[in-house]
ModelCIF file with pLDDT and N, C-alpha, C, O atoms, coordinates in Angstrom:
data_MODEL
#
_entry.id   MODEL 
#
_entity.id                         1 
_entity.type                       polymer 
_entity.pdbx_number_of_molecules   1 
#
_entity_poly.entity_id                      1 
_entity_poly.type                           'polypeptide(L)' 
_entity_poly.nstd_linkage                   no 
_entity_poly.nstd_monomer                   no 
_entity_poly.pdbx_seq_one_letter_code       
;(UNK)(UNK)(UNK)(UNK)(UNK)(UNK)(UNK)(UNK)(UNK)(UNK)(UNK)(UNK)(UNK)(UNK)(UNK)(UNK)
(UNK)(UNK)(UNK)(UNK)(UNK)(UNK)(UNK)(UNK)(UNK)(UNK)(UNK)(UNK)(UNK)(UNK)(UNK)(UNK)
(UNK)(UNK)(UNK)(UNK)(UNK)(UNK)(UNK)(UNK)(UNK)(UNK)(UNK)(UNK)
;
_entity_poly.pdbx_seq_one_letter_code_can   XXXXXXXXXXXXXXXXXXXXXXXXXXXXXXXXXXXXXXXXXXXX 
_entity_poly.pdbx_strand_id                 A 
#
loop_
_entity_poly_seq.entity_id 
_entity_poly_seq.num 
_entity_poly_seq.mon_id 
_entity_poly_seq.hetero 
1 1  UNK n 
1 2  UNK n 
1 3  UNK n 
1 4  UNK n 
1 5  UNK n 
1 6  UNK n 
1 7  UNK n 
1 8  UNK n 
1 9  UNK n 
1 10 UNK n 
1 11 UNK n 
1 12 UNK n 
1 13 UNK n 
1 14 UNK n 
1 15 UNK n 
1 16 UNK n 
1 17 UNK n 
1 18 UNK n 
1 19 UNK n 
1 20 UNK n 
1 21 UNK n 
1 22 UNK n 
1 23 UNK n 
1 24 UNK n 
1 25 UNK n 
1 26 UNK n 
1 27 UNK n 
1 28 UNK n 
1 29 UNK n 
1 30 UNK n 
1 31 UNK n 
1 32 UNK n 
1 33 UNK n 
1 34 UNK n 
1 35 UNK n 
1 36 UNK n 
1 37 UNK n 
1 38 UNK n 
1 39 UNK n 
1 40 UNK n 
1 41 UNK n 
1 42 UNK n 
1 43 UNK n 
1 44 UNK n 
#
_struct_asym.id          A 
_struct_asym.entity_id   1 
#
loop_
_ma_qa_metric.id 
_ma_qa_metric.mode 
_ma_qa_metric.name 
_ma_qa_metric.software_group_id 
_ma_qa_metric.type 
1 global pLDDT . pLDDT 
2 local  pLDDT . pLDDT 
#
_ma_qa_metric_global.metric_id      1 
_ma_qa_metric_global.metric_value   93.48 
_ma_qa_metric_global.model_id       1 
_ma_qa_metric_global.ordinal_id     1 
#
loop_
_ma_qa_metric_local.label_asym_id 
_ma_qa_metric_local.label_comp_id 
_ma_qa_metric_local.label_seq_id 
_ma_qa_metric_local.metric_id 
_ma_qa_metric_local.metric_value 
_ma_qa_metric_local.model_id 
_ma_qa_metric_local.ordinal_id 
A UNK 1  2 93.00 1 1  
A UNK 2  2 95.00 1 2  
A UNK 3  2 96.00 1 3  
A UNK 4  2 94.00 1 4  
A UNK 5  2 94.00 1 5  
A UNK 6  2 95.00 1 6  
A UNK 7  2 95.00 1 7  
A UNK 8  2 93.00 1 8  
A UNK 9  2 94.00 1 9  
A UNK 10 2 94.00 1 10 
A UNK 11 2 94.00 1 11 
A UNK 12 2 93.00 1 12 
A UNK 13 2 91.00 1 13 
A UNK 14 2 91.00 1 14 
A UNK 15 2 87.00 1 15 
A UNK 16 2 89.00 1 16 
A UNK 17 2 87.00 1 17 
A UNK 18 2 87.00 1 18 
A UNK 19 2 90.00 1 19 
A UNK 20 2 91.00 1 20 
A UNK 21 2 91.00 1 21 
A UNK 22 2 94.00 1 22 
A UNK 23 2 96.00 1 23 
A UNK 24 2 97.00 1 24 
A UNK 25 2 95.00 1 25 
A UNK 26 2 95.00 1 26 
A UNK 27 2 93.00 1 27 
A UNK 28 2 92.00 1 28 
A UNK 29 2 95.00 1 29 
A UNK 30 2 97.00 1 30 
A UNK 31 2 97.00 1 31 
A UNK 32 2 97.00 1 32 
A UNK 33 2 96.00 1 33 
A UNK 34 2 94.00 1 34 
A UNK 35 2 96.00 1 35 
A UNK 36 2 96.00 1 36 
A UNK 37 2 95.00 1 37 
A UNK 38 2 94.00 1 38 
A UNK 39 2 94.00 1 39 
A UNK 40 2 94.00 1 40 
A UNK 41 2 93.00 1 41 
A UNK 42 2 93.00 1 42 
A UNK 43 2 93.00 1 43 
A UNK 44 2 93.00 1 44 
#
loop_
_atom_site.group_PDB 
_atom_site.id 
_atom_site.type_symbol 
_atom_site.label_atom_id 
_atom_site.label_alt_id 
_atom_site.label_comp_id 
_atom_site.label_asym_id 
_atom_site.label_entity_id 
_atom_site.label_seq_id 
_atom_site.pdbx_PDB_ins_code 
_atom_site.Cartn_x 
_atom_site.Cartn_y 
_atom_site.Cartn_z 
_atom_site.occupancy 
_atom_site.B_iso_or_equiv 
_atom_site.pdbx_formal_charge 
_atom_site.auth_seq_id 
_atom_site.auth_comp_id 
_atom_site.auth_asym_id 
_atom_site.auth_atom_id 
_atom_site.pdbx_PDB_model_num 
ATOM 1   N N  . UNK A 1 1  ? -16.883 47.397 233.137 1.00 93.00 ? 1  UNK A N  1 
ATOM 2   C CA . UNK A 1 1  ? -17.139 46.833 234.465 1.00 93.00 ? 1  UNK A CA 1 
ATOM 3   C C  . UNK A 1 1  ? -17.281 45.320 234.425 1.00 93.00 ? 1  UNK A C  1 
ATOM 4   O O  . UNK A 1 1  ? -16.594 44.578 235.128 1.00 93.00 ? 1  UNK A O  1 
ATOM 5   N N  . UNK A 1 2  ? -17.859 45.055 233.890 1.00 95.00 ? 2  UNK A N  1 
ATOM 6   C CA . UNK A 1 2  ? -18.066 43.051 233.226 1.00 95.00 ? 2  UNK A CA 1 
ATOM 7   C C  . UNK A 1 2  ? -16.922 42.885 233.068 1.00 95.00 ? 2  UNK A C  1 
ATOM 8   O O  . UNK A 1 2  ? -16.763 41.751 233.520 1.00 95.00 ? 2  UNK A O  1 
ATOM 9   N N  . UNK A 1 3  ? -15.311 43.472 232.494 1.00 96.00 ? 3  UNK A N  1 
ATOM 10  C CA . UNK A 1 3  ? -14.429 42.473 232.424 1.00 96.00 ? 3  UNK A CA 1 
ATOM 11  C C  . UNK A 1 3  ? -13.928 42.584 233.383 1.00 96.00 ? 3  UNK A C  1 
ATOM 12  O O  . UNK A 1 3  ? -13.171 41.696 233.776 1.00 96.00 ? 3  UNK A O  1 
ATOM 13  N N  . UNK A 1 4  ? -14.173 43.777 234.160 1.00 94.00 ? 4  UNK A N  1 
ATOM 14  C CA . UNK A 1 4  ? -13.191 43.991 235.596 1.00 94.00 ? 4  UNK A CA 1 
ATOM 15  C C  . UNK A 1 4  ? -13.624 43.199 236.412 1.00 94.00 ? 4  UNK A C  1 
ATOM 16  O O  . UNK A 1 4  ? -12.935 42.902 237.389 1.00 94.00 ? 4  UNK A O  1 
ATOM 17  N N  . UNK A 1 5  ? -15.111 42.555 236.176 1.00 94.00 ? 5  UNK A N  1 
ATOM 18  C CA . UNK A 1 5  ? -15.541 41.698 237.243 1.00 94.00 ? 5  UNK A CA 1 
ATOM 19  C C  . UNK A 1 5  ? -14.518 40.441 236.583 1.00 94.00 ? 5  UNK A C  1 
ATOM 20  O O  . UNK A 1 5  ? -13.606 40.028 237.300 1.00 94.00 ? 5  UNK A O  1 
ATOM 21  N N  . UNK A 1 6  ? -14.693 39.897 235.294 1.00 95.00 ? 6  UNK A N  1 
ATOM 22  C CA . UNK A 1 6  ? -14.107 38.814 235.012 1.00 95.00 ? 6  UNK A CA 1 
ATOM 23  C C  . UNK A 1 6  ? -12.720 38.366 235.602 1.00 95.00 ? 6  UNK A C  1 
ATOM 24  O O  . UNK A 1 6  ? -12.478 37.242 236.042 1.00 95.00 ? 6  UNK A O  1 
ATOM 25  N N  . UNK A 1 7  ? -11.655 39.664 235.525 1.00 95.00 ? 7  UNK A N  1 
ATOM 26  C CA . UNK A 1 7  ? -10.535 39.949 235.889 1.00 95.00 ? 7  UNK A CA 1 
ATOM 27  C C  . UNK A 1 7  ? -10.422 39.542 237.182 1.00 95.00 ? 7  UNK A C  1 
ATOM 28  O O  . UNK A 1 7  ? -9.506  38.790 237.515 1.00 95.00 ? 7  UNK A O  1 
ATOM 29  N N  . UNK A 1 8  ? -11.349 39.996 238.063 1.00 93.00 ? 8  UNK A N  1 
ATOM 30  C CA . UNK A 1 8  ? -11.348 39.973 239.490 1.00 93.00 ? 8  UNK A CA 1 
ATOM 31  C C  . UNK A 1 8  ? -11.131 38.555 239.741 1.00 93.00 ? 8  UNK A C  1 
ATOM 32  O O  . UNK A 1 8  ? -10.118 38.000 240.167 1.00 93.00 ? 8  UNK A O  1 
ATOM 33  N N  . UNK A 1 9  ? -12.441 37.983 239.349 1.00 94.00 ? 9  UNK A N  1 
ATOM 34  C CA . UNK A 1 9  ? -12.984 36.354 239.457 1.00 94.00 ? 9  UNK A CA 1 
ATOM 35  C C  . UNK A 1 9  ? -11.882 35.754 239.481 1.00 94.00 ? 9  UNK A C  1 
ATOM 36  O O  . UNK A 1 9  ? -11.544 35.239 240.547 1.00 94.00 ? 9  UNK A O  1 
ATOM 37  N N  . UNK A 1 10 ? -10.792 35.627 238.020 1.00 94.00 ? 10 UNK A N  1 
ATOM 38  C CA . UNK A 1 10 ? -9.555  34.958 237.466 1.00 94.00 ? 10 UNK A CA 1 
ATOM 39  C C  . UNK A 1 10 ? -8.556  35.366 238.979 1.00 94.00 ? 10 UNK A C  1 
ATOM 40  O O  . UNK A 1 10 ? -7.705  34.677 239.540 1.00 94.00 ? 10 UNK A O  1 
ATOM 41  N N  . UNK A 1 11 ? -8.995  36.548 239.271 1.00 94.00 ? 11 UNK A N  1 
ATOM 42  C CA . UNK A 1 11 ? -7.558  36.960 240.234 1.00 94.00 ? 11 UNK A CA 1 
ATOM 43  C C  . UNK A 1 11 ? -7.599  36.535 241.630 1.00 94.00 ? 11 UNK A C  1 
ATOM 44  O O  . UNK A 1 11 ? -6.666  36.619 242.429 1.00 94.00 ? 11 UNK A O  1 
ATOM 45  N N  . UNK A 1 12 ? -8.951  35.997 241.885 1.00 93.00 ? 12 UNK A N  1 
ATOM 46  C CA . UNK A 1 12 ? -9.730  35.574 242.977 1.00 93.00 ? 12 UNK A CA 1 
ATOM 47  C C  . UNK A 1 12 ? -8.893  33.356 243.504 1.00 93.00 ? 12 UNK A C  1 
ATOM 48  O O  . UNK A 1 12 ? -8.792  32.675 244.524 1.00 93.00 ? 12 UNK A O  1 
ATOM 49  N N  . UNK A 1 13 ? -8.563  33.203 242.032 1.00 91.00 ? 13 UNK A N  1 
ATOM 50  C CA . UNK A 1 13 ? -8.169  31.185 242.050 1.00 91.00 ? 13 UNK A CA 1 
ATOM 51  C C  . UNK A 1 13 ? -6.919  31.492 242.397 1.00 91.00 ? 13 UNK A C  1 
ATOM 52  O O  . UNK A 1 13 ? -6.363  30.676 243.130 1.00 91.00 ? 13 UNK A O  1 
ATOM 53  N N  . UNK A 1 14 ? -6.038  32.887 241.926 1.00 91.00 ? 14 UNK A N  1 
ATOM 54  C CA . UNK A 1 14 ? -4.214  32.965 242.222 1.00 91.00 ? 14 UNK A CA 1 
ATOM 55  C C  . UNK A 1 14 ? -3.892  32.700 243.773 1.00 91.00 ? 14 UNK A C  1 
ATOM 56  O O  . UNK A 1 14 ? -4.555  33.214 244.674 1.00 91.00 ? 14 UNK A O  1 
ATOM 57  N N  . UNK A 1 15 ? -2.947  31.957 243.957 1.00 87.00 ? 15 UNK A N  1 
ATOM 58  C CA . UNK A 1 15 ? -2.096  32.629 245.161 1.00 87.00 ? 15 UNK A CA 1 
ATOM 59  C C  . UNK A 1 15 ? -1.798  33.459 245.525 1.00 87.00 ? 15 UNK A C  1 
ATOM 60  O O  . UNK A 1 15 ? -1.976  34.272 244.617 1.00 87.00 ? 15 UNK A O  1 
ATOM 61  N N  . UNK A 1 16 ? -1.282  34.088 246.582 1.00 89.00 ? 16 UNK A N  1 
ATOM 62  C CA . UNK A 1 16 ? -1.189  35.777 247.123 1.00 89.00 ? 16 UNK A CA 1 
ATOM 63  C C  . UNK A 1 16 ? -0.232  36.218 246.691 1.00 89.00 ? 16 UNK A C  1 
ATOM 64  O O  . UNK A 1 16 ? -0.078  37.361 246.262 1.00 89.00 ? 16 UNK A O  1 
ATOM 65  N N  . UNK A 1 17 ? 1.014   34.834 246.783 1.00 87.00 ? 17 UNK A N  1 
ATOM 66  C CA . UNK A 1 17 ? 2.136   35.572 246.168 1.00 87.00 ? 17 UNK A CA 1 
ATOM 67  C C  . UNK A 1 17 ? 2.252   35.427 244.700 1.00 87.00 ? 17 UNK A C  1 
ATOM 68  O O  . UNK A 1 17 ? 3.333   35.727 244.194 1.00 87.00 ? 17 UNK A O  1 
ATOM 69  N N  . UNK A 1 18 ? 1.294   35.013 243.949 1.00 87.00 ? 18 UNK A N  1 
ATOM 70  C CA . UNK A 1 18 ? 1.463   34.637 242.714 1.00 87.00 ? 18 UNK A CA 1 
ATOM 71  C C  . UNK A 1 18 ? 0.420   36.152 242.172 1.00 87.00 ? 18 UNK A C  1 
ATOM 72  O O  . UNK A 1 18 ? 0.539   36.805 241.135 1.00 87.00 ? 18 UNK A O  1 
ATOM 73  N N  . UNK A 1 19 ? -0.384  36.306 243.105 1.00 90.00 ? 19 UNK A N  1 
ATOM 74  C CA . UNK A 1 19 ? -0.630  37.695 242.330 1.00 90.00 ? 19 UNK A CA 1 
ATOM 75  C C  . UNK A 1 19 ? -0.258  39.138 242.809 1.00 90.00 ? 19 UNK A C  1 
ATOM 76  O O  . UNK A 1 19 ? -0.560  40.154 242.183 1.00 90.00 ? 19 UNK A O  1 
ATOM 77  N N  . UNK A 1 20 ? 0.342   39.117 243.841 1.00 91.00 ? 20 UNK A N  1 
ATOM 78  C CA . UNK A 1 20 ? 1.619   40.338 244.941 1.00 91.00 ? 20 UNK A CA 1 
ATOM 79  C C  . UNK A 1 20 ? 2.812   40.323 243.848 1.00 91.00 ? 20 UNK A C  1 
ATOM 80  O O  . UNK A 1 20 ? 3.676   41.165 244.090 1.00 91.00 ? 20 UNK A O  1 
ATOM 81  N N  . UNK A 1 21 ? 3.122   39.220 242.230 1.00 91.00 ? 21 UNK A N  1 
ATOM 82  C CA . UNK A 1 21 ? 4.231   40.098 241.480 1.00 91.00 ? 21 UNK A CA 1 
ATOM 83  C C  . UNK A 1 21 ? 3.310   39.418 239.865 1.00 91.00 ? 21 UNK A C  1 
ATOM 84  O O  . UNK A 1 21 ? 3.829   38.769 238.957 1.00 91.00 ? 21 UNK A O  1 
ATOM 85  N N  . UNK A 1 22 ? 2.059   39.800 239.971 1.00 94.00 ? 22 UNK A N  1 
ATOM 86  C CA . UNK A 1 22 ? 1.855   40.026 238.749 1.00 94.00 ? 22 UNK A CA 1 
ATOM 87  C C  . UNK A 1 22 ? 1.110   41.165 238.507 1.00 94.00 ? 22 UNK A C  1 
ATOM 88  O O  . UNK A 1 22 ? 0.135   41.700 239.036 1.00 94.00 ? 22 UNK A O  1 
ATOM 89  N N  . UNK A 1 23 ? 2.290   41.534 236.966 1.00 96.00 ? 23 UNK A N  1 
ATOM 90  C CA . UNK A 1 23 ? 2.253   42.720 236.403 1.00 96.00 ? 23 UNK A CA 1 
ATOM 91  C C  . UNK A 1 23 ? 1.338   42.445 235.011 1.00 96.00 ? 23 UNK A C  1 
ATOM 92  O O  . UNK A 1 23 ? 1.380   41.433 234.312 1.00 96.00 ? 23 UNK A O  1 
ATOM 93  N N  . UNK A 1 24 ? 0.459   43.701 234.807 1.00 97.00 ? 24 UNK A N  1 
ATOM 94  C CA . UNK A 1 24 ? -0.537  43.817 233.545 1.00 97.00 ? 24 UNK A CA 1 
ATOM 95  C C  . UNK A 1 24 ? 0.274   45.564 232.844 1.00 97.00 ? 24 UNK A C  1 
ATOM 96  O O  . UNK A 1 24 ? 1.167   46.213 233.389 1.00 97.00 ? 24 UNK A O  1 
ATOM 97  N N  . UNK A 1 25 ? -0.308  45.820 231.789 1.00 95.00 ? 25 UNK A N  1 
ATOM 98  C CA . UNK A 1 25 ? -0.079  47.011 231.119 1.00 95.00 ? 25 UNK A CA 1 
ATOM 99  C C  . UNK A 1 25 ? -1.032  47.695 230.858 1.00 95.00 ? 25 UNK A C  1 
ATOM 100 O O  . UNK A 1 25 ? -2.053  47.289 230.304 1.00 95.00 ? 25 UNK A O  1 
ATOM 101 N N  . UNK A 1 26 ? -0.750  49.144 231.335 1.00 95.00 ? 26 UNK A N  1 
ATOM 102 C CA . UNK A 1 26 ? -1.126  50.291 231.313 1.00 95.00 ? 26 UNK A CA 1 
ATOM 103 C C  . UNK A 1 26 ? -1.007  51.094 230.941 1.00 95.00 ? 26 UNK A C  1 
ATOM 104 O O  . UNK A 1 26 ? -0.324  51.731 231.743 1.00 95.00 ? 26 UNK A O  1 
ATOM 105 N N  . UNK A 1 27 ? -1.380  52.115 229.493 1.00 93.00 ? 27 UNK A N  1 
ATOM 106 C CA . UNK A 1 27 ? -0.660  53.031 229.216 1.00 93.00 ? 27 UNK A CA 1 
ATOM 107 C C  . UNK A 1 27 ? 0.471   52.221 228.444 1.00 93.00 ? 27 UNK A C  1 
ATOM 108 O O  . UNK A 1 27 ? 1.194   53.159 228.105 1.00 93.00 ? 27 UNK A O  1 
ATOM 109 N N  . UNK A 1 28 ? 1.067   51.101 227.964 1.00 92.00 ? 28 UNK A N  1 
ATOM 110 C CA . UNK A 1 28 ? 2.037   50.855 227.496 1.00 92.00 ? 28 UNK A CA 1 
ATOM 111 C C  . UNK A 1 28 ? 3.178   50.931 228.417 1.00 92.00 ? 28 UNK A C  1 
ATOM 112 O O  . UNK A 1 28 ? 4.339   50.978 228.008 1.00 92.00 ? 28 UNK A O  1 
ATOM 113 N N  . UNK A 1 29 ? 2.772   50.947 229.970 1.00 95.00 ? 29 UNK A N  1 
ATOM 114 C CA . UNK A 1 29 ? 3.795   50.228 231.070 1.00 95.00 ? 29 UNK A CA 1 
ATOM 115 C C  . UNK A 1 29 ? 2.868   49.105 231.653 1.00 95.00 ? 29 UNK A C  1 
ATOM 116 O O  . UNK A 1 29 ? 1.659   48.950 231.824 1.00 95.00 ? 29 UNK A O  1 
ATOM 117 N N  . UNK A 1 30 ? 4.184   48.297 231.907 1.00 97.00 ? 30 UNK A N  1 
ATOM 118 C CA . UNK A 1 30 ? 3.738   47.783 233.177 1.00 97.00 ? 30 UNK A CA 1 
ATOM 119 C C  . UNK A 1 30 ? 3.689   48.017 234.608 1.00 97.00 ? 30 UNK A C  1 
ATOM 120 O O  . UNK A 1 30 ? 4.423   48.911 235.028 1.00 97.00 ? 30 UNK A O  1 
ATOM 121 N N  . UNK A 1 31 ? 2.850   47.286 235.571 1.00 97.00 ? 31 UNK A N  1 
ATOM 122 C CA . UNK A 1 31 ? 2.236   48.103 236.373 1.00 97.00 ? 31 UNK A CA 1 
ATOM 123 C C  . UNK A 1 31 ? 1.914   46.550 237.114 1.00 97.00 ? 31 UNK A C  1 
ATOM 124 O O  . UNK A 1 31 ? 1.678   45.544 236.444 1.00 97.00 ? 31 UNK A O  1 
ATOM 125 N N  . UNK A 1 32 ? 1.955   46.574 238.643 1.00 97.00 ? 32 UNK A N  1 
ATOM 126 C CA . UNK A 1 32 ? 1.248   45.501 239.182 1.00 97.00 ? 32 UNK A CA 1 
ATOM 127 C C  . UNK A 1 32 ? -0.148  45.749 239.104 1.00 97.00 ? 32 UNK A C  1 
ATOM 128 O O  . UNK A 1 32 ? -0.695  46.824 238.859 1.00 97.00 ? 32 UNK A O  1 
ATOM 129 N N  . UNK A 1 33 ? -0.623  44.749 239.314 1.00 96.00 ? 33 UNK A N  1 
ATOM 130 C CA . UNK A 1 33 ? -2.489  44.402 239.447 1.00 96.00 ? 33 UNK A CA 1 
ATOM 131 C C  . UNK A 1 33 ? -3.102  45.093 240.239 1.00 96.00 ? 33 UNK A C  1 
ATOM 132 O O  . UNK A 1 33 ? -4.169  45.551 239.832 1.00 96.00 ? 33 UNK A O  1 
ATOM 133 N N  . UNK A 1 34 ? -2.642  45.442 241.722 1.00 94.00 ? 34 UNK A N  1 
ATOM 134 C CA . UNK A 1 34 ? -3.121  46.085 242.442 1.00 94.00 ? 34 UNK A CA 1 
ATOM 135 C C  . UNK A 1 34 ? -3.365  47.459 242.101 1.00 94.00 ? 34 UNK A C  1 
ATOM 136 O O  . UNK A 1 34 ? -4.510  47.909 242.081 1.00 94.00 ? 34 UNK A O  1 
ATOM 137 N N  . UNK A 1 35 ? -1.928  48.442 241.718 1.00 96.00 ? 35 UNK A N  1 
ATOM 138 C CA . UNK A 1 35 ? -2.390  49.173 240.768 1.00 96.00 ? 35 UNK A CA 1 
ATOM 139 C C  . UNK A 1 35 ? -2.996  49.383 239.669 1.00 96.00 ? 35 UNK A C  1 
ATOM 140 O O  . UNK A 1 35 ? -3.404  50.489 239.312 1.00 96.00 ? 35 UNK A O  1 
ATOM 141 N N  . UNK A 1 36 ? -3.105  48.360 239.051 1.00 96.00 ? 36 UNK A N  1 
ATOM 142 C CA . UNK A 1 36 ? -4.342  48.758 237.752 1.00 96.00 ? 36 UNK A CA 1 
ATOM 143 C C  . UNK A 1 36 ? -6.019  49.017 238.208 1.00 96.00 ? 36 UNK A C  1 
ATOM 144 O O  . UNK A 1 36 ? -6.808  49.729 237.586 1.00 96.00 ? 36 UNK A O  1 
ATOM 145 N N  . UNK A 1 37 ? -6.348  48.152 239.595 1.00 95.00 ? 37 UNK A N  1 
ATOM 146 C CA . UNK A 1 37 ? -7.172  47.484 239.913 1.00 95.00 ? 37 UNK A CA 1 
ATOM 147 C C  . UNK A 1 37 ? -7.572  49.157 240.470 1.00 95.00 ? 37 UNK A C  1 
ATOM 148 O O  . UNK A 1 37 ? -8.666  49.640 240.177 1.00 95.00 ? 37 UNK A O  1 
ATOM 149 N N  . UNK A 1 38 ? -6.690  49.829 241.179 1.00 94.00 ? 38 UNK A N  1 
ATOM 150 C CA . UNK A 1 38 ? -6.690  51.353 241.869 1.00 94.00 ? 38 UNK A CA 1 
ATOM 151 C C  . UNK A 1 38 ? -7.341  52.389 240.760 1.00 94.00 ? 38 UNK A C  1 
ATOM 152 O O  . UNK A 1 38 ? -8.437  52.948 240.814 1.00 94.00 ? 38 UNK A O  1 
ATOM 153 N N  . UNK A 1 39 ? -6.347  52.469 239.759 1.00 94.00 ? 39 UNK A N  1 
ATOM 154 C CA . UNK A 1 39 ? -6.473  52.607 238.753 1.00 94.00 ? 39 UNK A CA 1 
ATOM 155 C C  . UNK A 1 39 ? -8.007  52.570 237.691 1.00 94.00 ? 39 UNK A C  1 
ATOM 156 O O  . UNK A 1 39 ? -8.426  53.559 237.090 1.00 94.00 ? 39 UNK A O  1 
ATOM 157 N N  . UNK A 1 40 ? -8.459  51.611 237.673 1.00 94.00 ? 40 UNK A N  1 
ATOM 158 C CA . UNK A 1 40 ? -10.057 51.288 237.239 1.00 94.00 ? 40 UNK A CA 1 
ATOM 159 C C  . UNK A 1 40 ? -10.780 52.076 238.436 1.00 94.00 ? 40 UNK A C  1 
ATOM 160 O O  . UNK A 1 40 ? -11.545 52.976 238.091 1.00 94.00 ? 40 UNK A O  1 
ATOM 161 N N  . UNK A 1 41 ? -10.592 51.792 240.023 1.00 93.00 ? 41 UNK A N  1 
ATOM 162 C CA . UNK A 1 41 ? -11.412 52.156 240.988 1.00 93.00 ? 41 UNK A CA 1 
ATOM 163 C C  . UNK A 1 41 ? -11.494 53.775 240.814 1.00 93.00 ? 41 UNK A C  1 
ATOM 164 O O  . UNK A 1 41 ? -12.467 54.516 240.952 1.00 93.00 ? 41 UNK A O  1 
ATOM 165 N N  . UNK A 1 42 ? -10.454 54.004 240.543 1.00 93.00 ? 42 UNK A N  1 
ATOM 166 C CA . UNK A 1 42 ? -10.374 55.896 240.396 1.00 93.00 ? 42 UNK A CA 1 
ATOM 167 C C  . UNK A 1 42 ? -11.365 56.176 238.826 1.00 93.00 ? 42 UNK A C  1 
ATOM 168 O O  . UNK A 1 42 ? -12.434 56.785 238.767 1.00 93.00 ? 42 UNK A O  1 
ATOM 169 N N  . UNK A 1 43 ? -10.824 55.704 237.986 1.00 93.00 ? 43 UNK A N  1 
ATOM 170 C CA . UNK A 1 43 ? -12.027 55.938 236.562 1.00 93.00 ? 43 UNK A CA 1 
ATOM 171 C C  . UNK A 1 43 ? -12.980 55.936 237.310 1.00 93.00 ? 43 UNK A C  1 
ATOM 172 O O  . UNK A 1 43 ? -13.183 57.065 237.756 1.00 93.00 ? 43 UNK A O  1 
ATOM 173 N N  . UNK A 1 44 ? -14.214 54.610 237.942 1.00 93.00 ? 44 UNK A N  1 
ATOM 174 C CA . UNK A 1 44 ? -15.163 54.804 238.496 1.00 93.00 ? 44 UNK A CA 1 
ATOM 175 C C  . UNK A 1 44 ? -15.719 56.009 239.074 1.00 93.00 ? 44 UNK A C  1 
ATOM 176 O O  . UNK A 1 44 ? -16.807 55.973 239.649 1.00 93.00 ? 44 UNK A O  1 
#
C-alpha cells in the first residue's frame, strides 16, 4: 500500500495524456496504469 501510495503521488505531477498511454507490467504483460491501478484496487 506505501508504494501504491508512492506510485499514485509520481502519477499525480504527469499530464493526462502523458499518463492515458503509460504502460507498467503485470504478470510479465504490459498493461496501462489505469489498469494496474484496478488491478491493486481489486487485491484490496
Amino acid at each position: 500500500g506505501d508504494e501504491v501510495k508512492r506510485m499514485q503521488f509520481l502519477a499525480s505531477t504527469l499530464t493526462q495524456e502523458s499518463l492515458n498511454c503509460l504502460y507498467v507490467k503485470h504478470n510479465g504483460q504490459k498493461i496501462l496504469y489505469g489498469s494496474f491501478i484496478k488491478t491493486a484496487q481489486e487485491t484490496s
